[in-house]
N, C-alpha and C. Protein backbone atom coordinates (compact mmCIF):
# COMPACT_ATOMS: atom_id res chain seq x y z
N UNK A 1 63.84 -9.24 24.93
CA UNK A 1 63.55 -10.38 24.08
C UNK A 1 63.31 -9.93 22.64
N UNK A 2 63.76 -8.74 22.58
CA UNK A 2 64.01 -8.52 20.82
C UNK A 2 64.10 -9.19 20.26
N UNK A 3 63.93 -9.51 18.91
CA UNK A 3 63.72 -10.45 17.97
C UNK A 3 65.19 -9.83 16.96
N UNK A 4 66.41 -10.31 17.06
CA UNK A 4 67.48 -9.34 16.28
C UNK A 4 66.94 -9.05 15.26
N UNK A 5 67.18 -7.63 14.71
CA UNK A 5 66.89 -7.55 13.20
C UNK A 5 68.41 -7.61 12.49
N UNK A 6 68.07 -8.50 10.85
CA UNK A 6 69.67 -8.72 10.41
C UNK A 6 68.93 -7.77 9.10
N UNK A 7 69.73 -6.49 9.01
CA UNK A 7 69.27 -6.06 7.63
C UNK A 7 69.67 -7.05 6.19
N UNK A 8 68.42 -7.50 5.61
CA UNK A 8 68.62 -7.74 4.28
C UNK A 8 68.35 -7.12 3.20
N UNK A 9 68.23 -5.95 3.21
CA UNK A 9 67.57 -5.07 1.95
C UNK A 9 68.48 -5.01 1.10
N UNK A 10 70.17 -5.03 1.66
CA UNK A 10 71.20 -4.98 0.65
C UNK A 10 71.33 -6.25 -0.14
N UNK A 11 70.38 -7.15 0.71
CA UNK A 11 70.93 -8.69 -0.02
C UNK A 11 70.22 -8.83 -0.76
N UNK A 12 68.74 -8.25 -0.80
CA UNK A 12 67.94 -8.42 -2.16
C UNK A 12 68.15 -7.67 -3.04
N UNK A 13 68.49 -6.59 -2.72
CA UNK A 13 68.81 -5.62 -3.98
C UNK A 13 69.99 -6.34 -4.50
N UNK A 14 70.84 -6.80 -4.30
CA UNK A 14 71.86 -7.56 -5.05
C UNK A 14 71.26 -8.63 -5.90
N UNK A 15 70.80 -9.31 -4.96
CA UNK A 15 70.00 -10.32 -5.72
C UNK A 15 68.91 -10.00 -6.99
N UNK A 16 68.03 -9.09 -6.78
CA UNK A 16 67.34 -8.73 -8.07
C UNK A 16 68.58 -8.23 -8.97
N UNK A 17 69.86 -7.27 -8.74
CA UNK A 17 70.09 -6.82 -9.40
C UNK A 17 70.98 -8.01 -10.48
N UNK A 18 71.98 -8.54 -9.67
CA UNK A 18 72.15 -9.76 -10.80
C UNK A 18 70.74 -11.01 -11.25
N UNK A 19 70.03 -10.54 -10.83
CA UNK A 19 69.01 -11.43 -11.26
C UNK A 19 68.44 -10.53 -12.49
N UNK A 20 68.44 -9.43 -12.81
CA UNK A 20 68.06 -8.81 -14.04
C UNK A 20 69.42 -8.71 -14.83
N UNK A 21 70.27 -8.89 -14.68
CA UNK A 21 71.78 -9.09 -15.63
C UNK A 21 71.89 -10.49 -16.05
N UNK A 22 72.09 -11.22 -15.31
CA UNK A 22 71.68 -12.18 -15.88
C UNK A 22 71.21 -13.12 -17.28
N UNK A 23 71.82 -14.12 -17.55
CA UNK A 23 70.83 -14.79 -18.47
C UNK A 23 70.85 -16.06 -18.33
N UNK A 24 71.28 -16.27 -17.00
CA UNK A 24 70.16 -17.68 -16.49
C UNK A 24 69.46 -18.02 -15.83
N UNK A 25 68.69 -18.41 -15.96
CA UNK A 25 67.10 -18.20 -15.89
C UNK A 25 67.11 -18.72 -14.09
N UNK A 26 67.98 -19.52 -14.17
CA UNK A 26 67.77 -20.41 -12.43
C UNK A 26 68.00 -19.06 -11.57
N UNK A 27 68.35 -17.90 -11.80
CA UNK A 27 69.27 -16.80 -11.25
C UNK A 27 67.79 -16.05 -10.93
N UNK A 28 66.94 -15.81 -11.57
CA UNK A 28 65.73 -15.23 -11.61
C UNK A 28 64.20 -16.06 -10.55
N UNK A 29 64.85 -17.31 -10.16
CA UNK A 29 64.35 -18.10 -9.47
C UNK A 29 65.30 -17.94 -8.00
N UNK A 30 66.45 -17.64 -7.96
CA UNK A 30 67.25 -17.31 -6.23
C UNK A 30 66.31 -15.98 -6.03
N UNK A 31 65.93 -14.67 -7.31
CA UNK A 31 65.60 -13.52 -6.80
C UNK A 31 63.94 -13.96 -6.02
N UNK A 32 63.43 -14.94 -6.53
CA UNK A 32 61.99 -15.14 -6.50
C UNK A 32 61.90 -15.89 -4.81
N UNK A 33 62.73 -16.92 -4.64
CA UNK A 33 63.12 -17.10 -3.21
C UNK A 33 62.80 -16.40 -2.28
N UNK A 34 64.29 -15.76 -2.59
CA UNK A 34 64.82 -14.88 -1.71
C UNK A 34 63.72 -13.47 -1.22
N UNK A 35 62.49 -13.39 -2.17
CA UNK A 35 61.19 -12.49 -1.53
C UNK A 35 60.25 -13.38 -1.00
N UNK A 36 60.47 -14.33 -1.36
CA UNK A 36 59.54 -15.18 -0.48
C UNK A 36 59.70 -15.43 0.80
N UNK A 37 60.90 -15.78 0.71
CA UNK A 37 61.90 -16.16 2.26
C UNK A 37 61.30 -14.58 2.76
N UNK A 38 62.00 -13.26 2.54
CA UNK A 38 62.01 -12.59 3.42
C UNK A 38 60.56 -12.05 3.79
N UNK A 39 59.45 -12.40 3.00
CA UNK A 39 57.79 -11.90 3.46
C UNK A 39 57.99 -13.13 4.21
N UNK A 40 58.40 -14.28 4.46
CA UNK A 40 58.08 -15.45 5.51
C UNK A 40 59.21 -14.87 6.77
N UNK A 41 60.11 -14.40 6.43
CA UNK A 41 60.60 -14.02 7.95
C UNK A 41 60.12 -12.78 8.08
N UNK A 42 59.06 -11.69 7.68
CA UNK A 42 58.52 -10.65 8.47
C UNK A 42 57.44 -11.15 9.53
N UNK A 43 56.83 -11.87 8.67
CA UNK A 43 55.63 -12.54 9.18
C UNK A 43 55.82 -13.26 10.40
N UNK A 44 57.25 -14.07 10.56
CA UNK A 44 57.96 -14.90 11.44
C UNK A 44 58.14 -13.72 12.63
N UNK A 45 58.77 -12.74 12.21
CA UNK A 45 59.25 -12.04 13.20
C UNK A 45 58.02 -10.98 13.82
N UNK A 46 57.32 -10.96 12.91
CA UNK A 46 55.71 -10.19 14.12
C UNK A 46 55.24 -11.87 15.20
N UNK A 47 55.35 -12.37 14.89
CA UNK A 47 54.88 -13.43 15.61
C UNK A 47 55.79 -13.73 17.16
N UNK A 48 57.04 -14.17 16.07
CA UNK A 48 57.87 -13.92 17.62
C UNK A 48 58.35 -13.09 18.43
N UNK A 49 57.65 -11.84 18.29
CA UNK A 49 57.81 -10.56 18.72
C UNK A 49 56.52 -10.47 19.77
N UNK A 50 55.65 -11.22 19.02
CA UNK A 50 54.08 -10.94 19.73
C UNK A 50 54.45 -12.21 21.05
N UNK A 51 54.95 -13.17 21.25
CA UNK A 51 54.93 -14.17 21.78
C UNK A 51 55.70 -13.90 22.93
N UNK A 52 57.18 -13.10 22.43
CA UNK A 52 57.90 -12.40 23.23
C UNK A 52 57.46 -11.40 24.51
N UNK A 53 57.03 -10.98 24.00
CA UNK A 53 56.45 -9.65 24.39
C UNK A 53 55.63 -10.24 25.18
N UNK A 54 54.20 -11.35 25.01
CA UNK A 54 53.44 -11.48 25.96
C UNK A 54 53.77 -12.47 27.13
N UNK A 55 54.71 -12.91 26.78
CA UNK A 55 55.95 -13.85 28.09
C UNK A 55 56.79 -13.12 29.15
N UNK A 56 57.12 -11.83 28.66
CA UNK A 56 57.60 -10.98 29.24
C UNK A 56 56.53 -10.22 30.17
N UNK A 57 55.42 -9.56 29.90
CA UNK A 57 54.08 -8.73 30.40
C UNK A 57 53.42 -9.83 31.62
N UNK A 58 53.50 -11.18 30.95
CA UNK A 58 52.89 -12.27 31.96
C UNK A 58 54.14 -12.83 33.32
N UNK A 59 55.12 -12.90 33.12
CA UNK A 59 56.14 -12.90 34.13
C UNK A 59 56.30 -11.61 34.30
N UNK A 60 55.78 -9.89 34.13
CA UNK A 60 55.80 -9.01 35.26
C UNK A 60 55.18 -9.21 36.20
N UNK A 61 53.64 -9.61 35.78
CA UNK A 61 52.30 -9.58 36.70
C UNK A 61 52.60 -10.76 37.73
N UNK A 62 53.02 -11.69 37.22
CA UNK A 62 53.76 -12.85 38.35
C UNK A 62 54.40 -12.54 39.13
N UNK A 63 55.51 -11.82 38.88
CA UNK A 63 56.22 -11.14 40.08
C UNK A 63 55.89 -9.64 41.01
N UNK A 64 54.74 -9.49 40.50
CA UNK A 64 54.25 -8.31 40.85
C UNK A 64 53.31 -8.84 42.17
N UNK A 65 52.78 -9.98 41.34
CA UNK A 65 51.61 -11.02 42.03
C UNK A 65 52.67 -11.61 43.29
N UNK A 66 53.61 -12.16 43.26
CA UNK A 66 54.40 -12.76 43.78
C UNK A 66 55.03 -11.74 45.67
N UNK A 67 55.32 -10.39 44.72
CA UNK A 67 55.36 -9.07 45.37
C UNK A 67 54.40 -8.80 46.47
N UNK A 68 53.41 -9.23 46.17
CA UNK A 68 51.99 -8.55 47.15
C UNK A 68 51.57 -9.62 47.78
N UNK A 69 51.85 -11.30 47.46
CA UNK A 69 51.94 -12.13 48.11
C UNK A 69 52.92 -12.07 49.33
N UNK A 70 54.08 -11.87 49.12
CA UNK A 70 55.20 -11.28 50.17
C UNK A 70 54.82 -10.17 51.03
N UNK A 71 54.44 -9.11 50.80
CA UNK A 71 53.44 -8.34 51.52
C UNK A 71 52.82 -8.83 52.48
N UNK A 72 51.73 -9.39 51.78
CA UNK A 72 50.53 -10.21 52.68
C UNK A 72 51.62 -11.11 54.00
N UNK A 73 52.60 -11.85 53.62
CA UNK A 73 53.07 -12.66 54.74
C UNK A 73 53.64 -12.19 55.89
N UNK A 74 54.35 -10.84 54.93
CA UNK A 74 54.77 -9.86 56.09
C UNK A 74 53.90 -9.41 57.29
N UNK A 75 52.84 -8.74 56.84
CA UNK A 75 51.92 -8.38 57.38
C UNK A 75 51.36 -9.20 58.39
N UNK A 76 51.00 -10.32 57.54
CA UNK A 76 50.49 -11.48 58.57
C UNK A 76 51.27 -11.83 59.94
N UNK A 77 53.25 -12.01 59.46
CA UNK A 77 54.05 -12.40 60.69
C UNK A 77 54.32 -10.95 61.60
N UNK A 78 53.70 -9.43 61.28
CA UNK A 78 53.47 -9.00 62.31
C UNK A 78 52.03 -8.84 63.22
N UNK A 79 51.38 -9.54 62.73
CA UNK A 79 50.36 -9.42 63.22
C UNK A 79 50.05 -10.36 64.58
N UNK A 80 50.63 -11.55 63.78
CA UNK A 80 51.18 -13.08 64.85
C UNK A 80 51.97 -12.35 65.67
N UNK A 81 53.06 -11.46 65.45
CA UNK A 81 54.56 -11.23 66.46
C UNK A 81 53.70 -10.18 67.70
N UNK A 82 52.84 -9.64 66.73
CA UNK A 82 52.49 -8.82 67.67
C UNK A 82 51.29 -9.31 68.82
N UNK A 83 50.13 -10.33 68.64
CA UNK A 83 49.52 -11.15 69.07
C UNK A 83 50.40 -11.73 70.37
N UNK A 84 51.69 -12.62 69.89
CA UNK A 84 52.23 -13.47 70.85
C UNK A 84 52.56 -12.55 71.46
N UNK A 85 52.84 -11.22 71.27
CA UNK A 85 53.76 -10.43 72.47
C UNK A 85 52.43 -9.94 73.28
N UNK A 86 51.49 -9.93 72.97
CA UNK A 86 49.89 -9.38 73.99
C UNK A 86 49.91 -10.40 74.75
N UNK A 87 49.99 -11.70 74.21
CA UNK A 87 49.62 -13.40 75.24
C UNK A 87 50.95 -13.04 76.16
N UNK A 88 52.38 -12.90 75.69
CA UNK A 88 53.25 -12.70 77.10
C UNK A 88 52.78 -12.20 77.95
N UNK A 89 52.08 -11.07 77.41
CA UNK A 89 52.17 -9.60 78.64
C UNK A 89 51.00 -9.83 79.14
N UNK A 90 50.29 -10.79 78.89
CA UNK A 90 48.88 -11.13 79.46
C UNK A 90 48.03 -10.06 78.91
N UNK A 91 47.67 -9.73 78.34
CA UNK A 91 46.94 -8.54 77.71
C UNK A 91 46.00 -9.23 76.72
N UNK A 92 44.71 -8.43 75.97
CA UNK A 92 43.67 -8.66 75.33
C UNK A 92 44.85 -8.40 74.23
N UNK A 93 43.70 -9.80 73.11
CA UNK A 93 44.49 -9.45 71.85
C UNK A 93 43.35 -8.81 70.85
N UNK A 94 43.55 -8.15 69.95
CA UNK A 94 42.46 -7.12 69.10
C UNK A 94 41.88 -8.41 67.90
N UNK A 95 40.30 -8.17 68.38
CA UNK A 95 39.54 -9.02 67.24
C UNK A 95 39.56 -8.72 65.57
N UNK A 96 39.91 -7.40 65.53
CA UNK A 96 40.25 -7.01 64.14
C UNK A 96 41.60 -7.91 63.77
N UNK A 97 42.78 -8.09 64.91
CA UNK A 97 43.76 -8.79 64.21
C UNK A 97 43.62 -10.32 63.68
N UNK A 98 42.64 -10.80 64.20
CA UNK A 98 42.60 -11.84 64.03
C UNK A 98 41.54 -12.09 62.88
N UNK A 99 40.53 -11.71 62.63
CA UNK A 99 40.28 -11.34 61.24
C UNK A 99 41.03 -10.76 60.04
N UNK A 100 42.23 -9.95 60.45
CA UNK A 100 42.92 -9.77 59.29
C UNK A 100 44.09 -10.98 58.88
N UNK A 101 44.06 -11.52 60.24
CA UNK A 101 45.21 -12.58 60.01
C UNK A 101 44.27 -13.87 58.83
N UNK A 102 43.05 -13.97 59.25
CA UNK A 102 41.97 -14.65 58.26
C UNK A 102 41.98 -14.46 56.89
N UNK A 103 42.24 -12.51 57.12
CA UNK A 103 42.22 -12.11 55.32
C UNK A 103 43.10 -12.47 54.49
N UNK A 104 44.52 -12.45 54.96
CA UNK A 104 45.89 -12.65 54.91
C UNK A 104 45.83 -13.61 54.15
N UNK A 105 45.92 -14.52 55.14
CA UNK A 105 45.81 -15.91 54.67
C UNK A 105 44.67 -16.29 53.69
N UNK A 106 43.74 -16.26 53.24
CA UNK A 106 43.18 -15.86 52.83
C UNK A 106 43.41 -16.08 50.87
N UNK A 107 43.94 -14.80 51.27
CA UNK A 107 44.49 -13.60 50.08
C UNK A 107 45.96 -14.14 49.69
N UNK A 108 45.90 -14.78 50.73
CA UNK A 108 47.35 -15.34 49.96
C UNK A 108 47.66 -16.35 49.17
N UNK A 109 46.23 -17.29 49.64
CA UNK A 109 46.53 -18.40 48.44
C UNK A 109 46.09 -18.36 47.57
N UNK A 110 45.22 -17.06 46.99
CA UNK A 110 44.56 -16.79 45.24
C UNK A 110 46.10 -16.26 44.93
N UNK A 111 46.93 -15.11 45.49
CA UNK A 111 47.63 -14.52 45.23
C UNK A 111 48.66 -15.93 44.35
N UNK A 112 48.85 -16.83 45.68
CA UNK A 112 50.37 -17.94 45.02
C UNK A 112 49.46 -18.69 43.75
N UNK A 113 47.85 -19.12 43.68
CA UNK A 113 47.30 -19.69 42.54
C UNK A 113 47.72 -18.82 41.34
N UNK A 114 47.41 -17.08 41.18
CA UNK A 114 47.12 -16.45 40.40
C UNK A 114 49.37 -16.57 39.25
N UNK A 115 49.61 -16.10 40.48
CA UNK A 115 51.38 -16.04 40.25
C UNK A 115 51.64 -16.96 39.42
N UNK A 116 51.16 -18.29 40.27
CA UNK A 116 51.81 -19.50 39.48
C UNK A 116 51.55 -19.80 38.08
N UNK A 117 49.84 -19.31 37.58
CA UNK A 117 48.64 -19.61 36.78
C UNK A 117 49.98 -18.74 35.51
N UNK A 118 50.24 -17.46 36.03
CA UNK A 118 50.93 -16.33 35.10
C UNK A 118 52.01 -16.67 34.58
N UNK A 119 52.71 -17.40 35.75
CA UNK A 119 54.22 -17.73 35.50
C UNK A 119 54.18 -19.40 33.92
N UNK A 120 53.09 -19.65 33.86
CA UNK A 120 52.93 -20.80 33.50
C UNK A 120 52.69 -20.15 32.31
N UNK A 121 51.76 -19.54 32.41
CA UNK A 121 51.37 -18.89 30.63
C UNK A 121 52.76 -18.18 30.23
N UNK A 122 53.71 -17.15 31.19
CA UNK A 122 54.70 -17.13 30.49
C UNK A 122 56.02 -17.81 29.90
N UNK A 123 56.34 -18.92 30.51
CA UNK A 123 56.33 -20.37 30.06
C UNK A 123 55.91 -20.79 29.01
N UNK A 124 54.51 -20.44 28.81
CA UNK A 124 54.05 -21.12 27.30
C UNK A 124 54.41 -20.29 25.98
N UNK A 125 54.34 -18.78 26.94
CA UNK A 125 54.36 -17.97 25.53
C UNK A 125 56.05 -18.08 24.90
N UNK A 126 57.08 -18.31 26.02
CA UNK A 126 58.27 -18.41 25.67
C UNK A 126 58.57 -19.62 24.97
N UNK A 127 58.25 -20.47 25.03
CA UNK A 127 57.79 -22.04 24.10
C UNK A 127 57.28 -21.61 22.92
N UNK A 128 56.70 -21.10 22.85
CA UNK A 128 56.04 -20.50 21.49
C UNK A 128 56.90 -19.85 20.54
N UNK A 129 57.41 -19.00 21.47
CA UNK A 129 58.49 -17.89 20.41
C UNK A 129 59.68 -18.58 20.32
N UNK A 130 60.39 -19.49 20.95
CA UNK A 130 61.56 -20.17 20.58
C UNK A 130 61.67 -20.76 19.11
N UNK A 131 60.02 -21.52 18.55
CA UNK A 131 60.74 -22.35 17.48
C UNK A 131 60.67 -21.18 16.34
N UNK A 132 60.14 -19.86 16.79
CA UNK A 132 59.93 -19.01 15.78
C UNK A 132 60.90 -18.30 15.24
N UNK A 133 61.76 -17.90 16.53
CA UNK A 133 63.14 -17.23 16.56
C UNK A 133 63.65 -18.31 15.44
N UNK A 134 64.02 -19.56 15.56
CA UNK A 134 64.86 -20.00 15.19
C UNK A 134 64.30 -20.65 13.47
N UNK A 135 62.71 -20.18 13.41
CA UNK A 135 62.41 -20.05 12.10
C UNK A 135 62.91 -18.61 11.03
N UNK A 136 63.00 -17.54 11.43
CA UNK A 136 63.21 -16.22 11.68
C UNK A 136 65.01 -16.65 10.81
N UNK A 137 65.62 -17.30 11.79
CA UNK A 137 67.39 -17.08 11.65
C UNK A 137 67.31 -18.22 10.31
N UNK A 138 66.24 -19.32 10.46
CA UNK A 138 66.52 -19.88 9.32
C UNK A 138 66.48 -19.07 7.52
N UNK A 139 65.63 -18.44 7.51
CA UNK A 139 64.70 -17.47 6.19
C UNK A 139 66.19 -16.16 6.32
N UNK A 140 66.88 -16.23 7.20
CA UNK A 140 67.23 -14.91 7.20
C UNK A 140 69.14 -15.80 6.36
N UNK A 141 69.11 -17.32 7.11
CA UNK A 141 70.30 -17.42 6.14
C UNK A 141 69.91 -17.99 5.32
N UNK A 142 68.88 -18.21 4.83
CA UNK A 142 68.53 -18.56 3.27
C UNK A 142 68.48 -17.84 2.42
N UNK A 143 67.97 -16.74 2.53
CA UNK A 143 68.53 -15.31 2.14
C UNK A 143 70.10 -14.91 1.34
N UNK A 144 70.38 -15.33 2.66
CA UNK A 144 72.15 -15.13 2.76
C UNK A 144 72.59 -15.66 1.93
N UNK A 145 72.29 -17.49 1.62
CA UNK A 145 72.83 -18.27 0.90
C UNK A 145 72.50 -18.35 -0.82
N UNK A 146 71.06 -17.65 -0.68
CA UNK A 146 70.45 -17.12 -2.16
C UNK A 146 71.65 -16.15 -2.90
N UNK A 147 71.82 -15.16 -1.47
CA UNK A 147 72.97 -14.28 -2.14
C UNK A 147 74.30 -14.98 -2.39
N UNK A 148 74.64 -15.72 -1.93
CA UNK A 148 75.62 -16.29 -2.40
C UNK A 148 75.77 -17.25 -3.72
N UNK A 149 74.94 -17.85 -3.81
CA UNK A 149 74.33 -18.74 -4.90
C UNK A 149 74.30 -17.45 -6.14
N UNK A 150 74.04 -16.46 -6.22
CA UNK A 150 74.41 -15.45 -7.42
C UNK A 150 75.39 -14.68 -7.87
N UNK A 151 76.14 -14.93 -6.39
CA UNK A 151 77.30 -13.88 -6.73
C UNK A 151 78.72 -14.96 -7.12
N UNK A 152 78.34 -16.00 -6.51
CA UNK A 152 79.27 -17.21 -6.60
C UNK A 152 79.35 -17.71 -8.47
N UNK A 153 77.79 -17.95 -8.56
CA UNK A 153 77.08 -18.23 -10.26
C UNK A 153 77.17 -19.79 -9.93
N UNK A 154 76.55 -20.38 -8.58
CA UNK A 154 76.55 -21.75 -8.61
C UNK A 154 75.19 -22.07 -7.93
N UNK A 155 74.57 -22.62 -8.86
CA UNK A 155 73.00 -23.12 -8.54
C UNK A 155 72.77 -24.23 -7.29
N UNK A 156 74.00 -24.47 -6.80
CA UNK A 156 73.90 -25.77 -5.97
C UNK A 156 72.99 -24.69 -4.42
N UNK A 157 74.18 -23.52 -4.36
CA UNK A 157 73.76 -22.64 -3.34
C UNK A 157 72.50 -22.74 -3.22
N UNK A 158 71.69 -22.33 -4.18
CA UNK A 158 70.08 -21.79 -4.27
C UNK A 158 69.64 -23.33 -3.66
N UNK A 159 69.89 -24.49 -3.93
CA UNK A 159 69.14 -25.92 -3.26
C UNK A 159 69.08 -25.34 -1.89
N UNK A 160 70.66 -25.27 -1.74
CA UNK A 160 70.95 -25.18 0.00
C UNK A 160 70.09 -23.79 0.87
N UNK A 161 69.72 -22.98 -0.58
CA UNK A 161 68.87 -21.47 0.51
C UNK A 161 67.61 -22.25 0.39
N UNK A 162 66.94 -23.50 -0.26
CA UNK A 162 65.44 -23.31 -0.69
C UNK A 162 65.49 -24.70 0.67
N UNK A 163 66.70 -25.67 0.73
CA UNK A 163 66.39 -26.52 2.25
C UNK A 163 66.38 -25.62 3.44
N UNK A 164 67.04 -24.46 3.58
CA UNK A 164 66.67 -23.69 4.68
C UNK A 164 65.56 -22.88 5.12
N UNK A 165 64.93 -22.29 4.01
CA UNK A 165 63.63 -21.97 3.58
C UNK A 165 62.61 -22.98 4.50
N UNK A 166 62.28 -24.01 3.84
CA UNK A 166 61.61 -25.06 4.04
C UNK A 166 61.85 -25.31 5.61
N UNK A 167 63.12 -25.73 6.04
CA UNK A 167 63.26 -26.17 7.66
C UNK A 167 62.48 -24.92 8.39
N UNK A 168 62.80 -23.92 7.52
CA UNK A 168 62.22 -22.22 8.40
C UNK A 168 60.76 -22.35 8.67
N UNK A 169 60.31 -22.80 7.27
CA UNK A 169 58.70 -23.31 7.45
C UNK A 169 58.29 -23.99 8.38
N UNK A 170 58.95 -25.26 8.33
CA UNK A 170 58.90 -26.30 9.65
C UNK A 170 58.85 -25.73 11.15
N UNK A 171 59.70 -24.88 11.19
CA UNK A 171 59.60 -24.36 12.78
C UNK A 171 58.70 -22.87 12.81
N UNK A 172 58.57 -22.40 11.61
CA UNK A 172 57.27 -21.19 11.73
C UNK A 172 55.94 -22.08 11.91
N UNK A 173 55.44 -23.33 11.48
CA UNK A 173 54.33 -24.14 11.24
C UNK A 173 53.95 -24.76 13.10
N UNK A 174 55.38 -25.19 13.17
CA UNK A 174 55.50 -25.89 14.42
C UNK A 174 55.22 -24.90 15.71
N UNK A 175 55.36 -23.39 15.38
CA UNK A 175 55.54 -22.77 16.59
C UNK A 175 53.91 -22.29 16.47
N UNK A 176 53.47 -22.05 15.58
CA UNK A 176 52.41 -21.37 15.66
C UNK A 176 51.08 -22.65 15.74
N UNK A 177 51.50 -23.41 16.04
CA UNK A 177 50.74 -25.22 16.11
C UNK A 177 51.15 -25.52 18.12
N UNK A 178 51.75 -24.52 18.31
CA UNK A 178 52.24 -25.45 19.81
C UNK A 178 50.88 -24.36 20.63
C-alpha cells in the first residue's frame, strides 16, 4: 500500500528557475504554488502512509486472530470425533476433554469478536487513506500543471494548478475529518 512517489524536484527547479528569468510577476506566483502544493503533498503523503500502514498491521492480526480461531475448531472437532468414537466403543470418555471442549468454545468466540473488532478498524483505516491518496495525486498534478503554466507562458494553466490545489485540500481536510 505504498503511497507512489512521483519525483517533483525537477518540476520545481524548473519552475523557480523560469520563475527567476522571468519578468512576469504572475510567473513568480506558479513558483510560490507550486511549494506550497508540494509541502501539502508531503504532509498528505506521511498521513496516507500512516493510515496505510495501520490497515495493513490491523488486517494481519485479524487473520492471525482468524488463524487461531481455526485452530481452536480443529481441535475442538477432534476432541468431539474422538469422544463419539469412546460412546461407540462403549468406553469412558476423559473429563479433561470435555472441559477443553468448554475452553474451545469458549475461546472461540472472543477470538471471532476480537478478528472481526480488527478487521473493522482495518476497514476504517483504509477509508481514511483513500481520500488522502487521491489528495496526494491531486497536489502532485497541480504541480505538473504549475509546470506547464511556465513553460507554456500561459497564466490560464496556473488557475487550473491552484483549482487542483484546492480540490487536494478538500480531500486532505476530508480524510483527516473521517
Amino acid at each position: 500500500m505504498d503511497t507512489p512517489e512521483v519525483p517533483l524536484e525537477q518540476v520545481n527547479e524548473t519552475i523557480e528557475e523560469h520563475a527567476q528569468e522571468s519578468t512576469e510577476p504572475w510567473v513568480m506566483g506558479v513558483a510560490l504554488t507550486a511549494a506550497i502544493l508540494a509541502a501539502l503533498a508531503a504532509v498528505t503523503a506521511l498521513y496516507a502512509e500512516h493510515f496505510a500502514t495501520e490497515a495493513m498491521l490491523e488486517q494481519i492480526e485479524a487473520s492471525d486472530t482468524w488463524s487461531e480461531f481455526q485452530a481452536n475448531s480443529i481441535k475442538e472437532k477432534v476432541i468431539e470425533t474422538k469422544r463419539e468414537v469412546l460412546l461407540i466403543l462403549k468406553k469412558d470418555t476423559d473429563p479433561e476433554d470435555e472441559a477443553k471442549l468448554l475452553e474451545y468454545k469458549g475461546h472461540k468466540a472472543e477470538l471471532k469478536q476480537k478478528a472481526e473488532e480488527k478487521g473493522r478498524e482495518s476497514i476504517k483505516h483504509l477509508r481514511e487513506h483513500v481520500p488522502l491518496s487521491r489528495s496526494l495525486t491531486l497536489f502532485q498534478v497541480g504541480i505538473a500543471i504549475g509546470a506547464i503554466s511556465v513553460l507554456t507562458k500561459r497564466r490560464a494553466f496556473w488557475f487550473v494548478s491552484i483549482t487542483f490545489g484546492v480540490i487536494g485540500v478538500g480531500f486532505l481536510v476530508r480524510g483527516l475529518l473521517i
